[in-house]
C-alpha atoms as a PDB file:
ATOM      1  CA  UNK A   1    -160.818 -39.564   5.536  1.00  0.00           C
ATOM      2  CA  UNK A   2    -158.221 -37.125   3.941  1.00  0.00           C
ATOM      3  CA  UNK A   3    -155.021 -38.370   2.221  1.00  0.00           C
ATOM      4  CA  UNK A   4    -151.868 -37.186   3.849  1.00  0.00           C
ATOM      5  CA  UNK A   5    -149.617 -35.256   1.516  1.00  0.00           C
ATOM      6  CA  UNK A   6    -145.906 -36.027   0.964  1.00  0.00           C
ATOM      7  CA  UNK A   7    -145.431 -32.800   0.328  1.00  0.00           C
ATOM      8  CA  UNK A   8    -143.331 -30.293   2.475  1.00  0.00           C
ATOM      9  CA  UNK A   9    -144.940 -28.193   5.133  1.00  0.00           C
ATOM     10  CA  UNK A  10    -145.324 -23.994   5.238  1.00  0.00           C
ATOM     11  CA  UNK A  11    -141.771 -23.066   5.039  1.00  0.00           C
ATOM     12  CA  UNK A  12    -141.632 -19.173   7.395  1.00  0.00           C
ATOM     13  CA  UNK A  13    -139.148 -17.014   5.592  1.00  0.00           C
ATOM     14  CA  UNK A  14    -135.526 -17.028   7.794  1.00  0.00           C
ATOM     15  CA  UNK A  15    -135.393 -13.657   9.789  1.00  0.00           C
ATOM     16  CA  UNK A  16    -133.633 -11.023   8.248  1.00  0.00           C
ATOM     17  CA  UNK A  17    -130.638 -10.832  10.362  1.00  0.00           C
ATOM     18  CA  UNK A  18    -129.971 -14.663   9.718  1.00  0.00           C
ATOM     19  CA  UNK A  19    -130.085 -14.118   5.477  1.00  0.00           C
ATOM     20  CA  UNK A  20    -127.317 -13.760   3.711  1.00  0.00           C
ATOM     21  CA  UNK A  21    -129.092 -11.692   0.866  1.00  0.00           C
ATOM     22  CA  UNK A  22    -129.747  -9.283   3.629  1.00  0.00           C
ATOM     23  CA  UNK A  23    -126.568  -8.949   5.522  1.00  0.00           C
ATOM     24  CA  UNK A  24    -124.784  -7.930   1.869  1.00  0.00           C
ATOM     25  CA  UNK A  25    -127.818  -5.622   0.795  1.00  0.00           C
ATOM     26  CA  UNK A  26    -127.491  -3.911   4.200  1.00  0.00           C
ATOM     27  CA  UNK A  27    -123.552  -3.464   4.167  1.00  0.00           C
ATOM     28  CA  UNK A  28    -123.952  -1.980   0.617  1.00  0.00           C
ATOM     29  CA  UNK A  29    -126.691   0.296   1.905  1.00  0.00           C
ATOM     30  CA  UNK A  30    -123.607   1.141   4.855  1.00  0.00           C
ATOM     31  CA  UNK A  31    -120.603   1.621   2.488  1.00  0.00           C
ATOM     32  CA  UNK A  32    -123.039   3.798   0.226  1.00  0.00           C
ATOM     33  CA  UNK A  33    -124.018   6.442   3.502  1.00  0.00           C
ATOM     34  CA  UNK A  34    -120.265   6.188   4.236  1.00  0.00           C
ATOM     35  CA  UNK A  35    -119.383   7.060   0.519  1.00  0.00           C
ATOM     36  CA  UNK A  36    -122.086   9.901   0.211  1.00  0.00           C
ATOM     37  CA  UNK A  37    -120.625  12.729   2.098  1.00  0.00           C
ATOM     38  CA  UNK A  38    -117.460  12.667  -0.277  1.00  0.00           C
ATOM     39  CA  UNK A  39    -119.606  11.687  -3.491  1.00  0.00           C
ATOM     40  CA  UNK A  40    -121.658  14.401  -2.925  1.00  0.00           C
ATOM     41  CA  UNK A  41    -118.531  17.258  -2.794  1.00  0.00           C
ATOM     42  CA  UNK A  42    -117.817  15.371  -6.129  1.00  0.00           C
ATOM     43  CA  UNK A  43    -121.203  16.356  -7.137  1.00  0.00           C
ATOM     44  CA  UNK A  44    -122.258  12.708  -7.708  1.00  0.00           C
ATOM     45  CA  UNK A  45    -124.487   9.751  -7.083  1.00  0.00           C
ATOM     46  CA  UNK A  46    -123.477   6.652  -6.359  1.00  0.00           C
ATOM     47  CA  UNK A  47    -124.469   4.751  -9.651  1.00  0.00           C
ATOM     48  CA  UNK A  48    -122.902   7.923 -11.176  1.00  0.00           C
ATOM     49  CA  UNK A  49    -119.632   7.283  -9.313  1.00  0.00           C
ATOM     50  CA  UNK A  50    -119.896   3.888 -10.932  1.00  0.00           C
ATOM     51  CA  UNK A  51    -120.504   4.670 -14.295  1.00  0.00           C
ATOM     52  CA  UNK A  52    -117.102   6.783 -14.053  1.00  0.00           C
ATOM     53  CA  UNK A  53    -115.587   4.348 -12.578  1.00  0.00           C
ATOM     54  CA  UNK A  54    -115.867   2.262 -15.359  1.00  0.00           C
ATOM     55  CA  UNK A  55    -114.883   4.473 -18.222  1.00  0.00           C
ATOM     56  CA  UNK A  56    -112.017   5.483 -15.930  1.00  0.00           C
ATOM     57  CA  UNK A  57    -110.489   1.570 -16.632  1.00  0.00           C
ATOM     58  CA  UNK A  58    -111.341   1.599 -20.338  1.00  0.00           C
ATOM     59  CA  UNK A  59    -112.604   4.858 -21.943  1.00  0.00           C
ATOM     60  CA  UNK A  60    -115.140   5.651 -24.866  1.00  0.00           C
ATOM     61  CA  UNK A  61    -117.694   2.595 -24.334  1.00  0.00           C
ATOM     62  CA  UNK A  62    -120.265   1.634 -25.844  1.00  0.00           C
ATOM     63  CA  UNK A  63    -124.105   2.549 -23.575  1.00  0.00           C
ATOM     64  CA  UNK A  64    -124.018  -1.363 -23.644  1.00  0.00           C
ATOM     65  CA  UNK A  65    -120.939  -2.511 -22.458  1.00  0.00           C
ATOM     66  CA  UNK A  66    -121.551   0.182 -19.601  1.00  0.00           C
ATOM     67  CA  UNK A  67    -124.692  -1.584 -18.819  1.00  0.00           C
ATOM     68  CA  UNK A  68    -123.206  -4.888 -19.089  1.00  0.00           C
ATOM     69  CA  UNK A  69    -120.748  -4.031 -16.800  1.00  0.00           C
ATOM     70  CA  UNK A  70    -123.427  -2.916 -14.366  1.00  0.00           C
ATOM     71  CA  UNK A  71    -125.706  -5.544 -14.657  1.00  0.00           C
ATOM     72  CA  UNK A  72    -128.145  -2.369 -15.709  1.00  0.00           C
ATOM     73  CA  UNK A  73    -130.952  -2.308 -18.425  1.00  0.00           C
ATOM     74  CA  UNK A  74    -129.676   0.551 -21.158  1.00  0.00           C
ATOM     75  CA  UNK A  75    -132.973   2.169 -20.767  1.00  0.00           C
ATOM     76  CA  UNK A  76    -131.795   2.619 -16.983  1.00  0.00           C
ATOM     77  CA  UNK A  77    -128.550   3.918 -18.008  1.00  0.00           C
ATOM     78  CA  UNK A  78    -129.426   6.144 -20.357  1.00  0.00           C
ATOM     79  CA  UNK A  79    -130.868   9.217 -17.916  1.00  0.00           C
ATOM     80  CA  UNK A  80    -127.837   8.925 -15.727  1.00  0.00           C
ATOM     81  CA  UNK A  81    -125.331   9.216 -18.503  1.00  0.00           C
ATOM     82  CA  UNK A  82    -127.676  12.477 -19.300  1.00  0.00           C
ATOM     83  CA  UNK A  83    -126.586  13.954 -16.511  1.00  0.00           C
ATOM     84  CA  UNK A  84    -123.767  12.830 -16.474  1.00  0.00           C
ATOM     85  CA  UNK A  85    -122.982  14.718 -19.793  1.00  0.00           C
ATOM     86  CA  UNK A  86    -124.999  17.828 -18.529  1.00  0.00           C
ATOM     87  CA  UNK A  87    -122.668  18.137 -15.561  1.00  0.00           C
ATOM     88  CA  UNK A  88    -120.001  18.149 -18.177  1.00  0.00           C
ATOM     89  CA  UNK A  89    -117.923  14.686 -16.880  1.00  0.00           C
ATOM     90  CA  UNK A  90    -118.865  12.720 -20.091  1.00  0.00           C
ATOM     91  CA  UNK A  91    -119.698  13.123 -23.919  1.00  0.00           C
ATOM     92  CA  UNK A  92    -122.101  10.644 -25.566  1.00  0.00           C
ATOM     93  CA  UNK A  93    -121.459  10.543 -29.518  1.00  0.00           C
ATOM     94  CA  UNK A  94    -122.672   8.147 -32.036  1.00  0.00           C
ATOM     95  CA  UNK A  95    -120.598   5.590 -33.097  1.00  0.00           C
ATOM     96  CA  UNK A  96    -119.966   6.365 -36.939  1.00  0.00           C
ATOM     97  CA  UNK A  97    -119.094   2.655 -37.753  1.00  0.00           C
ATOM     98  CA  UNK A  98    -122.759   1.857 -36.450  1.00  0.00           C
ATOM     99  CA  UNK A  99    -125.285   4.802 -36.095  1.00  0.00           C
ATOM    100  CA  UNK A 100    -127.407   2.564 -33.472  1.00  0.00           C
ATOM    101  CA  UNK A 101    -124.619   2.861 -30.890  1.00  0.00           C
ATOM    102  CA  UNK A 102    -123.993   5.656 -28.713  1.00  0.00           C
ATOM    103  CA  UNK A 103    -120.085   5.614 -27.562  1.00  0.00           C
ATOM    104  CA  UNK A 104    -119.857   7.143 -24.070  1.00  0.00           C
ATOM    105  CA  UNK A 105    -116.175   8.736 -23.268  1.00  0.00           C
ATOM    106  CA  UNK A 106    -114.833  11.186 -19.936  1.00  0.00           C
ATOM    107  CA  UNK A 107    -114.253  14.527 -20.567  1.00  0.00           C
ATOM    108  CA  UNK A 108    -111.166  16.419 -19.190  1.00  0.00           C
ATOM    109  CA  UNK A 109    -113.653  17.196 -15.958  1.00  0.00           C
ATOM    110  CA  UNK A 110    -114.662  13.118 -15.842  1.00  0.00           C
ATOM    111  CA  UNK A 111    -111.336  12.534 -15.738  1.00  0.00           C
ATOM    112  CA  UNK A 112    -109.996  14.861 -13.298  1.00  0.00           C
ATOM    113  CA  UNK A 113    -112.183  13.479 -11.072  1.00  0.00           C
ATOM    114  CA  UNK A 114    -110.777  10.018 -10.593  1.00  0.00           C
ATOM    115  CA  UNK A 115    -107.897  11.754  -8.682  1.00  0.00           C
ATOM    116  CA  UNK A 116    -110.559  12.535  -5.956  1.00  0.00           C
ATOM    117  CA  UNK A 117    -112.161   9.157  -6.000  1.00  0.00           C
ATOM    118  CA  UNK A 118    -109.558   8.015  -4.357  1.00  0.00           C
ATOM    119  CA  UNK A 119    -110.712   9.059  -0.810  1.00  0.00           C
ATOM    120  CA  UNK A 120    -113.373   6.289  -1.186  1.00  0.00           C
ATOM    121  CA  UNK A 121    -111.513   3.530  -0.396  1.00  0.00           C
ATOM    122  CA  UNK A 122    -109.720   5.353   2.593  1.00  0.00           C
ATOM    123  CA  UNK A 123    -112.700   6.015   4.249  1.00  0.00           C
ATOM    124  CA  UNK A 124    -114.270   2.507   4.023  1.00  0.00           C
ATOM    125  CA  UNK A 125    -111.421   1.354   5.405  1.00  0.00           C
ATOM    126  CA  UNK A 126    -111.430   3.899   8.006  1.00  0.00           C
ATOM    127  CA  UNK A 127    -115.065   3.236   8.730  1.00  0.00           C
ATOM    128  CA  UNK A 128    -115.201  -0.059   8.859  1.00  0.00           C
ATOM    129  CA  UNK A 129    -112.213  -0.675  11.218  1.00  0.00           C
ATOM    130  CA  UNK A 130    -110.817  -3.815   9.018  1.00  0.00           C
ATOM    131  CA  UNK A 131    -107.118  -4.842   7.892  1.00  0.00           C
ATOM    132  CA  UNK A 132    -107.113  -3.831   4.459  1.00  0.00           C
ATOM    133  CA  UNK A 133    -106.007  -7.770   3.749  1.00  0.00           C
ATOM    134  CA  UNK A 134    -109.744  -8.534   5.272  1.00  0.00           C
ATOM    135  CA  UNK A 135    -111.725  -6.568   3.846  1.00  0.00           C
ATOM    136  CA  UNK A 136    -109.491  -7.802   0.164  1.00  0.00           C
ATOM    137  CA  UNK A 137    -110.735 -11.645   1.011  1.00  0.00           C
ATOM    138  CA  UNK A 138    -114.487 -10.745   1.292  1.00  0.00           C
ATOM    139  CA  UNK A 139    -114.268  -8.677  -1.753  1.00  0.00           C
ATOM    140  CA  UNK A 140    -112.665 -11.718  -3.256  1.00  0.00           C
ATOM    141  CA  UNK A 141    -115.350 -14.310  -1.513  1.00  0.00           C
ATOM    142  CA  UNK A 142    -118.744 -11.958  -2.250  1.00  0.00           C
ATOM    143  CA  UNK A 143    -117.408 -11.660  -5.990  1.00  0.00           C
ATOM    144  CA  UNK A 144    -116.725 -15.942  -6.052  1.00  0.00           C
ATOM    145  CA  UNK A 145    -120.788 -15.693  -4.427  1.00  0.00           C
ATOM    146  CA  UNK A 146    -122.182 -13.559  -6.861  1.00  0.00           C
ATOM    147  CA  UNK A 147    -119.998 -15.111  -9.939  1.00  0.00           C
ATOM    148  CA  UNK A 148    -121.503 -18.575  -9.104  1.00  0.00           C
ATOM    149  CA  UNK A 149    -124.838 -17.304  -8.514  1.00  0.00           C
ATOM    150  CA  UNK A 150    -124.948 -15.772 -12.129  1.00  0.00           C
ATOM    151  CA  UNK A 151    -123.420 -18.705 -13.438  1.00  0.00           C
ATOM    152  CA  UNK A 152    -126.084 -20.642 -11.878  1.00  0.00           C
ATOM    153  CA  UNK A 153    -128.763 -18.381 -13.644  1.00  0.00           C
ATOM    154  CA  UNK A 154    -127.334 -18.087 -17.074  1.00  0.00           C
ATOM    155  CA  UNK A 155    -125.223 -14.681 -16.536  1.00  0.00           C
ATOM    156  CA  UNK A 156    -126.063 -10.955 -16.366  1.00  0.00           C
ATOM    157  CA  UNK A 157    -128.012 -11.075 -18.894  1.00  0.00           C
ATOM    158  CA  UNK A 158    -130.896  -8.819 -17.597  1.00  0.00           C
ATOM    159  CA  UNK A 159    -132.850  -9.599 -20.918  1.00  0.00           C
ATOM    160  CA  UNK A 160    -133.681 -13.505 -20.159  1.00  0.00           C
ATOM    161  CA  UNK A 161    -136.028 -14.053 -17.354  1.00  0.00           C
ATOM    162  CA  UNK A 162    -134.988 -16.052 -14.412  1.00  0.00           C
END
């Protein structure tokens, strides 16, 4: 005669629409295909758009503190910044306190282009047909979800494994 286990049954994965994880991978996938018409007279990607974004709060970073920021690996950084620089909206320059460290800073065309990032924001609002006050508390609640989800894991820290 077999033992019964105490062990849990087959758990079946929850459909898509019903996950969480989905619903905010989806709407990112949305606001992206909204945001790529106007990246794209910009002349940029997405994680490009991102990249800039951050150097246009605090200029001349380190490659790093980009990625940190990102919650990107360096070596994933590294060929976007490339073009980045080719297309003439950023210089990377060695830091000449510490050779290892390559300093990332906007040029005068990285720059100008934070005027036009602007539309952005007006056209996810637009598109998505919210208050602006709404759409300001999910920011604010997806942000509290992801901070207490890396909090729960030990950070960004893309080098540690889960």
């Amino acid at each position: 005669m077999k033992e019964k286990s105490n062990a849990p049954g087959p758990n079946p994965p929850v459909p898509l629409d019903d996950q969480l994880c989905y619903a905010i991978y989806s709407a990112g996938m949305a606001i992206q295909r909204v945001y790529k018409p106007l990246l794209d007279e910009m002349g940029l990607t997405y994680p490009q758009y991102l990249v800039l974004n951050v150097l246009w709060r605090e200029d001349a970073q380190a490659v790093g503190k980009i990625a940190e920021r990102l919650a990107l690996e360096s070596s994933t950084l590294t060929p976007l910044l490339k073009r980045l620089e080719s297309a003439g909206l950023v210089q990377r320059t060695r830091n000449p306190d510490n050779e290892r460290q390559v300093v990332v800073a906007l040029t005068a065309g990285g720059r100008a282009l934070q005027a036009r990032a602007g539309c952005l924001g007006t056209a996810l609002l637009a598109a998505s047909g919210q208050p602006l006050e709404k759409l300001g508390r999910l920011n604010r609640d997806v942000k509290h979800l992801r901070d207490a989800l890396y909090d729960e894991i030990g950070g960004w820290d893309l080098t540690r494994a889960p």
